[in-house]
Protein backbone atom coordinates (compact mmCIF):
# COMPACT_ATOMS: atom_id res chain seq x y z
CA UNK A 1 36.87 144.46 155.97
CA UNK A 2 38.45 143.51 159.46
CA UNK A 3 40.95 141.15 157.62
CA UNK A 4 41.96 143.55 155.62
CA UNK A 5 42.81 146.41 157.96
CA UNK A 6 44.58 143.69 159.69
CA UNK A 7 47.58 143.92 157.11
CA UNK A 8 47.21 147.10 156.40
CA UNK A 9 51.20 148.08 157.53
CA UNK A 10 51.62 145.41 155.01
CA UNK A 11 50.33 147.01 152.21
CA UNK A 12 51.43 150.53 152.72
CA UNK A 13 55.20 148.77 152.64
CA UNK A 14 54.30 147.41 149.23
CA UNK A 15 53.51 150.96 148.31
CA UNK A 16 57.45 151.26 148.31
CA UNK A 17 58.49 148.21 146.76
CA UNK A 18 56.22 149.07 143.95
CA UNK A 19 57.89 152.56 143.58
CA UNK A 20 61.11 150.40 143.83
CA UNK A 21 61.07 148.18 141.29
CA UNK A 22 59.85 150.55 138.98
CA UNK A 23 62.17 152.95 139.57
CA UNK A 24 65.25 150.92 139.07
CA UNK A 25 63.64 149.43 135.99
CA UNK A 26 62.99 152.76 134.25
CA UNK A 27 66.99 153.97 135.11
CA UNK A 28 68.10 150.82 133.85
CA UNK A 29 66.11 151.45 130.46
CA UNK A 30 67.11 154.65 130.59
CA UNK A 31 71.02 154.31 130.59
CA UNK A 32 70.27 152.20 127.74
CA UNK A 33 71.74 152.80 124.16
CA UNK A 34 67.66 152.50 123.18
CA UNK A 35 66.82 154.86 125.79
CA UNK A 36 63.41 154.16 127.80
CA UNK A 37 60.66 153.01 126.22
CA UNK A 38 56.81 153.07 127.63
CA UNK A 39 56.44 149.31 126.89
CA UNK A 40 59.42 148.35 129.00
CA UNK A 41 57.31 149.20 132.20
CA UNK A 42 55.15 145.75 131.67
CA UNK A 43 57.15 143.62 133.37
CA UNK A 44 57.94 145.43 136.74
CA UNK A 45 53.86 146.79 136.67
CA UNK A 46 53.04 143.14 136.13
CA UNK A 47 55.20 142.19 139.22
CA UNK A 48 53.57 145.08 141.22
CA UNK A 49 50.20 143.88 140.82
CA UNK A 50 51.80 139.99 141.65
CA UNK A 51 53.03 141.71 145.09
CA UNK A 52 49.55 142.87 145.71
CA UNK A 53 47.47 140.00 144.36
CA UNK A 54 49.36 138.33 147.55
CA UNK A 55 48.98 140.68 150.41
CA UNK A 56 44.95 140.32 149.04
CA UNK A 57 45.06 136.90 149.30
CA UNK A 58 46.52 137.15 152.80
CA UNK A 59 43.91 139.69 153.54
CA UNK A 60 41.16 137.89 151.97
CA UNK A 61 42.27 134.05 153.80
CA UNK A 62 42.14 136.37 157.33
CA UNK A 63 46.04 135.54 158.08
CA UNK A 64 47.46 137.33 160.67
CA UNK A 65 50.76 137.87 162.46
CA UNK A 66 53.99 139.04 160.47
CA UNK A 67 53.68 141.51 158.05
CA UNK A 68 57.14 142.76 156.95
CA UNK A 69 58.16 139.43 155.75
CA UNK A 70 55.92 139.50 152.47
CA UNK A 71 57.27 143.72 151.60
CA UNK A 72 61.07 142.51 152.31
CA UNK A 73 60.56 139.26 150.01
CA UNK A 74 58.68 141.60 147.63
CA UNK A 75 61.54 144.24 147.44
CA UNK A 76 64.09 141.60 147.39
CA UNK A 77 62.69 139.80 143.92
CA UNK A 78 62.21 143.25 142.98
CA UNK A 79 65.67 144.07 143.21
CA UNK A 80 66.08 140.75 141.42
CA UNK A 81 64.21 141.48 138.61
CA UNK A 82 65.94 144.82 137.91
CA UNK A 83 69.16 142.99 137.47
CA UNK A 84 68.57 140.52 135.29
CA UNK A 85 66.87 143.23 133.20
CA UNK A 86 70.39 145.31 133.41
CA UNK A 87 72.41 141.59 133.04
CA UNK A 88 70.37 139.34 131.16
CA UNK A 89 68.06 141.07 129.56
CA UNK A 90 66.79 138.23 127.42
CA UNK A 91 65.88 136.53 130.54
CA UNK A 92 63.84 139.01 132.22
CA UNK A 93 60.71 137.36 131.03
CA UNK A 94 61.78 133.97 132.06
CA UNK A 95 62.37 134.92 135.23
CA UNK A 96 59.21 137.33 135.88
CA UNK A 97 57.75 133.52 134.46
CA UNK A 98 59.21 131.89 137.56
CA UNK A 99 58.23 134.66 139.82
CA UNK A 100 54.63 134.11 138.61
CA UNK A 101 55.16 130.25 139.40
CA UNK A 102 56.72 131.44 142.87
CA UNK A 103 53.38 132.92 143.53
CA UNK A 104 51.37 130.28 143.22
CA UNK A 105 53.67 128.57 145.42
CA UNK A 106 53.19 130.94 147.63
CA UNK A 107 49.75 130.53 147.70
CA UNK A 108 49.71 126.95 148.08
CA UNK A 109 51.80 126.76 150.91
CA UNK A 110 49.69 129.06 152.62
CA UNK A 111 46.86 127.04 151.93
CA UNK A 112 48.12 123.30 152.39
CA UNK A 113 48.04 121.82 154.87
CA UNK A 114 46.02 122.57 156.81
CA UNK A 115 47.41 121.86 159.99
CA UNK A 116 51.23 122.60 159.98
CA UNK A 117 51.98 120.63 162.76
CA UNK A 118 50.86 117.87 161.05
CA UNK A 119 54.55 118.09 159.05
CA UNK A 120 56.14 116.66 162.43
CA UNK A 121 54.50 113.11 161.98
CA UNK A 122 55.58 112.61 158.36
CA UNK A 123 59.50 113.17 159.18
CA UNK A 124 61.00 110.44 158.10
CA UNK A 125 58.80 110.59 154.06
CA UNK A 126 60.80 113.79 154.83
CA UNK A 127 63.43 112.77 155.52
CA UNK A 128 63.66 109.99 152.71
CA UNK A 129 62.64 112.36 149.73
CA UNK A 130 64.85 114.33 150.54
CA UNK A 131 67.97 112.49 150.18
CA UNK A 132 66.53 110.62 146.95
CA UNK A 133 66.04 114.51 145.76
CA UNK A 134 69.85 115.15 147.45
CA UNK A 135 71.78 112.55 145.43
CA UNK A 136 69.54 112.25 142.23
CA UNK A 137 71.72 114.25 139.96
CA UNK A 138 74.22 111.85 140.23
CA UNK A 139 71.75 109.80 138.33
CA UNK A 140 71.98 108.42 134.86
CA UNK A 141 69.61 110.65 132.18
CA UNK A 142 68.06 112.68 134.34
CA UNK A 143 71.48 113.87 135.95
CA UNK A 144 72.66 117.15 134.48
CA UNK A 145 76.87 118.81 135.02
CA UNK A 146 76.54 122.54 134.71
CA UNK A 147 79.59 124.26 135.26
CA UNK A 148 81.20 121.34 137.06
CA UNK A 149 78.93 120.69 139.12
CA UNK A 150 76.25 117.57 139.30
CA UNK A 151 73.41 119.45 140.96
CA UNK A 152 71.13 119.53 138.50
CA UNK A 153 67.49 117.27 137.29
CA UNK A 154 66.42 118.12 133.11
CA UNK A 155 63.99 116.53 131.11
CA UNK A 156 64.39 118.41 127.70
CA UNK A 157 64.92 121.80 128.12
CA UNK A 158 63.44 122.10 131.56
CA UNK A 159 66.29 121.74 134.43
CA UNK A 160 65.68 121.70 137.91
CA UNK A 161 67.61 121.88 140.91
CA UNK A 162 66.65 119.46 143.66
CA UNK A 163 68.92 120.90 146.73
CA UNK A 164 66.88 123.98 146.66
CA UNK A 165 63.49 121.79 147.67
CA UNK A 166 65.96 119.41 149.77
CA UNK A 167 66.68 122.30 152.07
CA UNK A 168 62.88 122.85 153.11
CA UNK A 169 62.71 119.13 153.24
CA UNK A 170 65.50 118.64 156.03
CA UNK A 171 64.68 121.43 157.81
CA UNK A 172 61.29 120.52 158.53
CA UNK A 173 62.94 116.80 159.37
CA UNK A 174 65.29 118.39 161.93
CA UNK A 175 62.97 120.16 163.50
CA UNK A 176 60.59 117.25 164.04
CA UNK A 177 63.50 114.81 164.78
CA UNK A 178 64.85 117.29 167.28
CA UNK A 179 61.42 118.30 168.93
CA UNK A 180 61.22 114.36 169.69
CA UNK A 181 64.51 113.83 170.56
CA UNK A 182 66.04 116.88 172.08
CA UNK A 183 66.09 116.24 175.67
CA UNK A 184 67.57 112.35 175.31
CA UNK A 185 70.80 114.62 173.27
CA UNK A 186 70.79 117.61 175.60
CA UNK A 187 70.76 115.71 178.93
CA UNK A 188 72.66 112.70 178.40
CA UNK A 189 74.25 111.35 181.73
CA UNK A 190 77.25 110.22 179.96
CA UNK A 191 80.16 112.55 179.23
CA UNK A 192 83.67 112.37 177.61
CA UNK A 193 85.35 114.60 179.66
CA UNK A 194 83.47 117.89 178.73
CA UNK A 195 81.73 116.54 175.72
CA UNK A 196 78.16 115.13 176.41
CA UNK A 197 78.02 111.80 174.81
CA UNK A 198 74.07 110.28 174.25
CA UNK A 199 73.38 106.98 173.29
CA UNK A 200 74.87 105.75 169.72
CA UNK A 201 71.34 105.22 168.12
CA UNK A 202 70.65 109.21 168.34
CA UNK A 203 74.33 110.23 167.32
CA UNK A 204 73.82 107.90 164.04
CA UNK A 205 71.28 110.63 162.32
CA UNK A 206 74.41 113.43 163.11
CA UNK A 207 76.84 110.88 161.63
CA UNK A 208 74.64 110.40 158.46
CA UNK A 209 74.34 114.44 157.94
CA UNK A 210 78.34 114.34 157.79
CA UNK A 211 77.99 111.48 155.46
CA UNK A 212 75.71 112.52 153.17
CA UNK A 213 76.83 116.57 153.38
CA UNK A 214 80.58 114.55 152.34
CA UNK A 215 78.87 112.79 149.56
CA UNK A 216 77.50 115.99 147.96
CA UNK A 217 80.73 117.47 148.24
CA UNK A 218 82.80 115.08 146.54
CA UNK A 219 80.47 113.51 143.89
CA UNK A 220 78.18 116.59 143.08
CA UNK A 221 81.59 118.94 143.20
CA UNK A 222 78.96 121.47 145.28
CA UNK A 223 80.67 123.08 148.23
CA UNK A 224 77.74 125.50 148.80
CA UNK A 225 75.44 122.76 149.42
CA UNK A 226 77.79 121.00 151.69
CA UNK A 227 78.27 124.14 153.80
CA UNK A 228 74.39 124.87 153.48
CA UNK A 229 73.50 121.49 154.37
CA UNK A 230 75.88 120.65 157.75
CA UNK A 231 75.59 124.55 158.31
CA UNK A 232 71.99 124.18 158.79
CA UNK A 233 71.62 120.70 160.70
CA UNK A 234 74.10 122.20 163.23
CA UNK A 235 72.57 125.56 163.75
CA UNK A 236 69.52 123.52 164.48
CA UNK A 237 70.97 121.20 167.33
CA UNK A 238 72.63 123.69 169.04
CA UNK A 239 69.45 125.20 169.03
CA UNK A 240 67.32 122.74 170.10
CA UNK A 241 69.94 121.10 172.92
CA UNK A 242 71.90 124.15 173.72
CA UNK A 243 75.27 122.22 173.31
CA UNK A 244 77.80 124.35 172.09
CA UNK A 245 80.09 120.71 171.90
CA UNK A 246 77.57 119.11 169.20
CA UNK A 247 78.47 121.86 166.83
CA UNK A 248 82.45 121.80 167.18
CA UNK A 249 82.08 118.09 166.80
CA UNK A 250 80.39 118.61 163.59
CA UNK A 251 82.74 121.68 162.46
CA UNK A 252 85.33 119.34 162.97
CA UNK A 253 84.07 116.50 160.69
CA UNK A 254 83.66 118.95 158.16
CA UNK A 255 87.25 120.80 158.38
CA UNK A 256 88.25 116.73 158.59
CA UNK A 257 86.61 115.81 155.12
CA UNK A 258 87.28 119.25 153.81
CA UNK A 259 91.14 118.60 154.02
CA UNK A 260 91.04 114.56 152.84
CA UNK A 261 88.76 116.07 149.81
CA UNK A 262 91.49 119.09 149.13
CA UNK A 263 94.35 116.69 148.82
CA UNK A 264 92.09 113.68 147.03
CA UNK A 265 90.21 115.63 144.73
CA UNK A 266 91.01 117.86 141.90
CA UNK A 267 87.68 120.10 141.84
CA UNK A 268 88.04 120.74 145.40
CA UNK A 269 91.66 121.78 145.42
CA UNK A 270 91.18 124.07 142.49
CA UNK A 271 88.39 126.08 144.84
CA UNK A 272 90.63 126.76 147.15
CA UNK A 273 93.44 127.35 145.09
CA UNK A 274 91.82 129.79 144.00
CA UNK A 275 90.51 131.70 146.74
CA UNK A 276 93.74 131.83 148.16
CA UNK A 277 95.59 132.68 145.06
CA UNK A 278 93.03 134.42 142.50
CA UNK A 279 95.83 136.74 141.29
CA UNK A 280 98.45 134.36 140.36
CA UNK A 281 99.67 134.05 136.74
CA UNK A 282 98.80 130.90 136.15
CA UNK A 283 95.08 131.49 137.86
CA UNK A 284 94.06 135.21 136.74
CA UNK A 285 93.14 134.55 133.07
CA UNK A 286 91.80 130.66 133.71
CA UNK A 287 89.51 129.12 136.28
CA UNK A 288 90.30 132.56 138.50
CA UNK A 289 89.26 135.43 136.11
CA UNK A 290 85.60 135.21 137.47
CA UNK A 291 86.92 135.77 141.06
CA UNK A 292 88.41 138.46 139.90
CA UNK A 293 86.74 140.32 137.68
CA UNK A 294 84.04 140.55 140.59
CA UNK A 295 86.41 141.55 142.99
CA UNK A 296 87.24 144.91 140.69
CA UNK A 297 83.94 145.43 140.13
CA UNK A 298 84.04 145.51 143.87
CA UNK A 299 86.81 148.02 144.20
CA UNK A 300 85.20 149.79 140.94
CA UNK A 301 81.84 150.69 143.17
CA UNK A 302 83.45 152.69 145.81
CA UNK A 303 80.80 154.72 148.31
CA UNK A 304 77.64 155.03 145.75
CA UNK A 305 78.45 153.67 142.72
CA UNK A 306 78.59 153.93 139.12
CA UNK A 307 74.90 154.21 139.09
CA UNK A 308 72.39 151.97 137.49
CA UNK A 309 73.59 150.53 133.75
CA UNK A 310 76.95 152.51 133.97
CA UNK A 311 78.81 149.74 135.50
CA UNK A 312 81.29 147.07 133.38
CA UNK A 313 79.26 144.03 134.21
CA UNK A 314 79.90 142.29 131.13
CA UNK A 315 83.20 141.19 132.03
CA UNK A 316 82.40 138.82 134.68
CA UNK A 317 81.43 135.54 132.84
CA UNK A 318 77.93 134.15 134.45
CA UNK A 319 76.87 137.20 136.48
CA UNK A 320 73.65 137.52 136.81
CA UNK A 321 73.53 134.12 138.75
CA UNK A 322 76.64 134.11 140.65
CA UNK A 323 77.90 137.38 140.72
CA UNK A 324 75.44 139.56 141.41
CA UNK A 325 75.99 141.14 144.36
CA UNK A 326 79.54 141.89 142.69
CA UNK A 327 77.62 143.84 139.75
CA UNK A 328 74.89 145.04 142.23
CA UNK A 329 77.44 147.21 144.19
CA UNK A 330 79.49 148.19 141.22
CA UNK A 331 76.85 150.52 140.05
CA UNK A 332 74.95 150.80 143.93
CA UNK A 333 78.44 150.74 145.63
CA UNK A 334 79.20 150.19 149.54
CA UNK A 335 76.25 152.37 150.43
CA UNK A 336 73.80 150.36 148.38
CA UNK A 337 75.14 146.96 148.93
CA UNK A 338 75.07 147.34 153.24
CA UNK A 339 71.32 148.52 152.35
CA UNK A 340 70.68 145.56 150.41
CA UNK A 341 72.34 143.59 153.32
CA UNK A 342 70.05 145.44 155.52
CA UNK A 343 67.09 143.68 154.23
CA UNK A 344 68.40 140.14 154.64
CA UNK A 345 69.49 141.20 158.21
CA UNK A 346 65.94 142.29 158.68
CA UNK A 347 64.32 139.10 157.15
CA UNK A 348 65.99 136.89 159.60
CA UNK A 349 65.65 138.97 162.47
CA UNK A 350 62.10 138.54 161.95
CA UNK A 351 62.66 134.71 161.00
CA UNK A 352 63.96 134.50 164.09
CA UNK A 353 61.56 136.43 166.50
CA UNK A 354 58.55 134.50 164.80
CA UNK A 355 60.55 131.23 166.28
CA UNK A 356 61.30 132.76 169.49
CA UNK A 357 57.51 133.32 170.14
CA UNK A 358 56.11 130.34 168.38
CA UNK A 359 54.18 128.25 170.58
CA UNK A 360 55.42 124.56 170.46
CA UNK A 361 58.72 123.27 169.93
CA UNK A 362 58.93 122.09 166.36
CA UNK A 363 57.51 125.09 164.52
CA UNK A 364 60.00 127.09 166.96
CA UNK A 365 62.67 124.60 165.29
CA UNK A 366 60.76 125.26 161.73
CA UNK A 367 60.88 128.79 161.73
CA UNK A 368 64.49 129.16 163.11
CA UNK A 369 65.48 126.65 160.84
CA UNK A 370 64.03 128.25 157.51
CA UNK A 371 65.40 131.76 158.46
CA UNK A 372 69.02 130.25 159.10
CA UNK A 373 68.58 129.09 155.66
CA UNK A 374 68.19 132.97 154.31
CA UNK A 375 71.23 133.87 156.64
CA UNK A 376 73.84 131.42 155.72
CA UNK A 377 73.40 131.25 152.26
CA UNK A 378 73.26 135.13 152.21
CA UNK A 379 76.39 134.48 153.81
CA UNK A 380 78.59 132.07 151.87
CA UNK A 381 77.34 133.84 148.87
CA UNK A 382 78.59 137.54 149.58
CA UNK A 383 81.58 135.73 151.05
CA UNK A 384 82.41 134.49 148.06
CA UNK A 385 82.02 136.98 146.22
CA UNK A 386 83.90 139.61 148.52
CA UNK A 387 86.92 136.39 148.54
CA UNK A 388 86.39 135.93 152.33
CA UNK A 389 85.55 131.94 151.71
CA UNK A 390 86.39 129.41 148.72
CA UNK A 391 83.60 130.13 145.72
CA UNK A 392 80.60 127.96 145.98
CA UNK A 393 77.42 126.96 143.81
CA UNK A 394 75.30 128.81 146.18
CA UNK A 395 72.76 132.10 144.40
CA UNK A 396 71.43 135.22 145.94
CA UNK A 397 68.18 134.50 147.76
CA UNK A 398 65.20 136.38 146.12
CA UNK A 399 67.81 138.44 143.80
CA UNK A 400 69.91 135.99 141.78
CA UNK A 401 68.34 134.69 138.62
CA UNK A 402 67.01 130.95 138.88
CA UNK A 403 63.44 129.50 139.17
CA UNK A 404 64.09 126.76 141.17
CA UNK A 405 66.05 128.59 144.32
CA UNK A 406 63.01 131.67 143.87
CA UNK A 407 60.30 129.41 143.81
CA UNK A 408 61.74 127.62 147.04
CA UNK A 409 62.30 131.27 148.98
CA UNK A 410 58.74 132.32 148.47
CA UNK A 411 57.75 128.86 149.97
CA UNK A 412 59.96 129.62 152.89
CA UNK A 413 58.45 132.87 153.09
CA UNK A 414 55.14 131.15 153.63
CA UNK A 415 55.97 128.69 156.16
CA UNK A 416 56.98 131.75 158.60
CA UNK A 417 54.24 133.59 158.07
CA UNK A 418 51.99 130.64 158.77
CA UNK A 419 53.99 129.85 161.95
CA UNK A 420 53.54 133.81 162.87
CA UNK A 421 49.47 133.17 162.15
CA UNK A 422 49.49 130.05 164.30
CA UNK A 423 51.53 132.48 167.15
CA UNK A 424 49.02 134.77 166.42
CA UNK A 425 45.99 133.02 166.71
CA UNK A 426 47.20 131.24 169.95
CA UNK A 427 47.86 134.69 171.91
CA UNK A 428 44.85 136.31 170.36
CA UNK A 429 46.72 139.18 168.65
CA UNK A 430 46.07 141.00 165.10
């Protein structure tokens, strides 16, 4: 009984998500030609009772610390679910399918292992699996191209996509590799002029991130994995060493291979081409219409919206993956979209104050780490679809449609709150 009125503010906040996601289910039925039907309220019921099956399972295992993260996940796949059933609605039980899987995921990373500092002495297997996982798309058989880009493992009919594991993988390398190493980078005695300069065997991981993050970009034609990937290796060491000169460096190299890669190959010049030209002739009605069509269904959204299932989502060709926050605010509009923002702002911020009061170094690295992951691709995604950057390969978290980048988030979502127990535990607080 004491566990459970532990998360109690936890389960009064899935109260709302439930009264969310069936809300925006039934007025996306309703706008329908069909009209509502009774039956259609199986599949965001069913997710309701997944939401709570958790917060028991928390409750029941005795977890403690944060308990916002699980309702903001919750609402966010919530959100998700109601627009794939307004975009794809033949796919709504697919992906309620992988939200079921991402539950179990859940579960188990809550559950194993059992010690979570005991990642830290396994970096390098870290390490190594994932850069077999990074580059095996480029792989013979197994290797699948889906809309230009080589990021994808199938066997059959089931695909996978590896970067969204790889990004767990690294983090959890960086912030072991970092926790050992920090101090040796951060108070090196030699300097080049301003810029601290360690010893060459430590800069040779930072030189292999550029490598590898260059690799991705040219062979995989992925430039939202290559800005994930160096984004969140130099977020890390700035955090860990506090040198602001580590992370131009790295910026640097990437603006570097960026511009030898825009003039060398063909996929990478037409990204940028265009981003910086969507509305010219020759661009508009070929590889730009997708830009923008989003980019009116931007301007069509105004201050609230169309409203649910009166929007013109159609036109944009692959929108429920990466275009939904385009079709989101056409119907939500500005109003709904800065809410939806809202809730990513307030999933990091509490990504980041579970790292700020962690107790040892590398789950302070682990926790900052996996919520910079939520941040920049929230990020690169809405820039992309708002034009601010070039276009990338890079979904939604939580709301886009895809099993393998949902099942991944809900993992995240269980390393912090383990890392919040452990804080928890160690202070002696609820």
């Amino acid at each position: 009984m004491i566990a459970v009125t532990r998360r109690r503010p936890e389960l009064g906040l899935l109260f709302w998500v439930a009264a969310l996601g069936i809300t925006g289910s039934v007025a996306v039925a309703a706008a329908e030609v069909a009209g509502f039907r009774p039956q259609q309220l199986v599949i965001p019921v069913t997710f309701v009772v997944i939401a709570f099956a958790l917060h028991v399972f928390l409750a029941a295992r005795g977890v403690r610390g944060d308990q916002l993260l699980l309702p903001i996940a919750a609402a966010l796949t919530a959100i998700g679910l109601v627009l794939v059933q307004r975009l794809a609605s033949n796919l709504l039980v697919q992906q309620l399918s992988w939200t079921l899987i991402a539950a179990g995921a859940f579960a188990g990373t809550i559950l194993i292992p059992r010690d979570l500092t005991a990642l830290s002495r396994f970096k390098w297997t870290w390490a190594l699996l994932g850069v077999l996982l990074l580059i095996s798309p480029l792989l013979p058989v197994i290797g699948r191209e889906v809309n230009g880009a080589r990021i994808w493992l199938g066997v059959g009919t089931v695909t996978f996509e590896p970067w969204e594991a790889v990004k767990i993988l690294l983090v959890i390398f960086f912030a072991a590799y970092l926790e050992e190493f920090r101090e040796v980078l951060a108070q090196t005695q030699r300097r080049f002029g301003p810029i601290p300069v360690p010893p060459v065997p430590y800069l040779v991981p930072i030189v292999a991130m550029w490598a590898i993050a260059m690799v991705v970009m040219v062979f995989e034609r992925d430039l939202g994995a290559t800005l994930l990937f160096l984004g969140i290796f130099l977020a890390m060491l700035y955090l860990a060493t506090g040198e602001a000169f580590y992370t131009l460096i790295g910026l640097a190299l990437l603006l570097v291979g960026g511009f030898v890669a825009y003039h060398v190959f063909a996929h990478v010049a037409a990204r940028v081409d265009i981003w910086l030209h969507p509305f010219a002739e020759d661009v508009r009605f070929g590889i730009g219409y997708q830009l923008v069509q989003g980019l009116f269904a931007l301007a069509n959204g105004g201050l609230f919206g169309a409203g649910l299932g009166n929007g013109m989502p159609d036109r944009i060709p692959v929108v429920w993956s990466d275009f939904v926050f385009d079709a989101f605010t056409e119907e939500v509009g500005f109003a709904g979209a800065i809410a939806l923002l809202s809730l990513y702002l307030l999933f990091v911020y509490r990504g980041m104050l579970i790292a700020l009061r962690a107790p040892t170094p590398f789950l302070q690295l682990l926790a900052a780490g996996l919520s910079f992951i939520v941040a920049l691709q929230t990020l690169v995604i809405v820039g992309g679809n708002a034009r601010l950057i070039p276009l990338t390969g890079i979904t939604l978290p939580f709301v886009a449609y895809g099993g393998s980048s949902l099942v991944t988030n809900w993992m995240l979502v269980a390393l912090l709150i383990r890392v919040s127990d452990v804080t928890a535990r160690t202070r002696g607080t609820p």
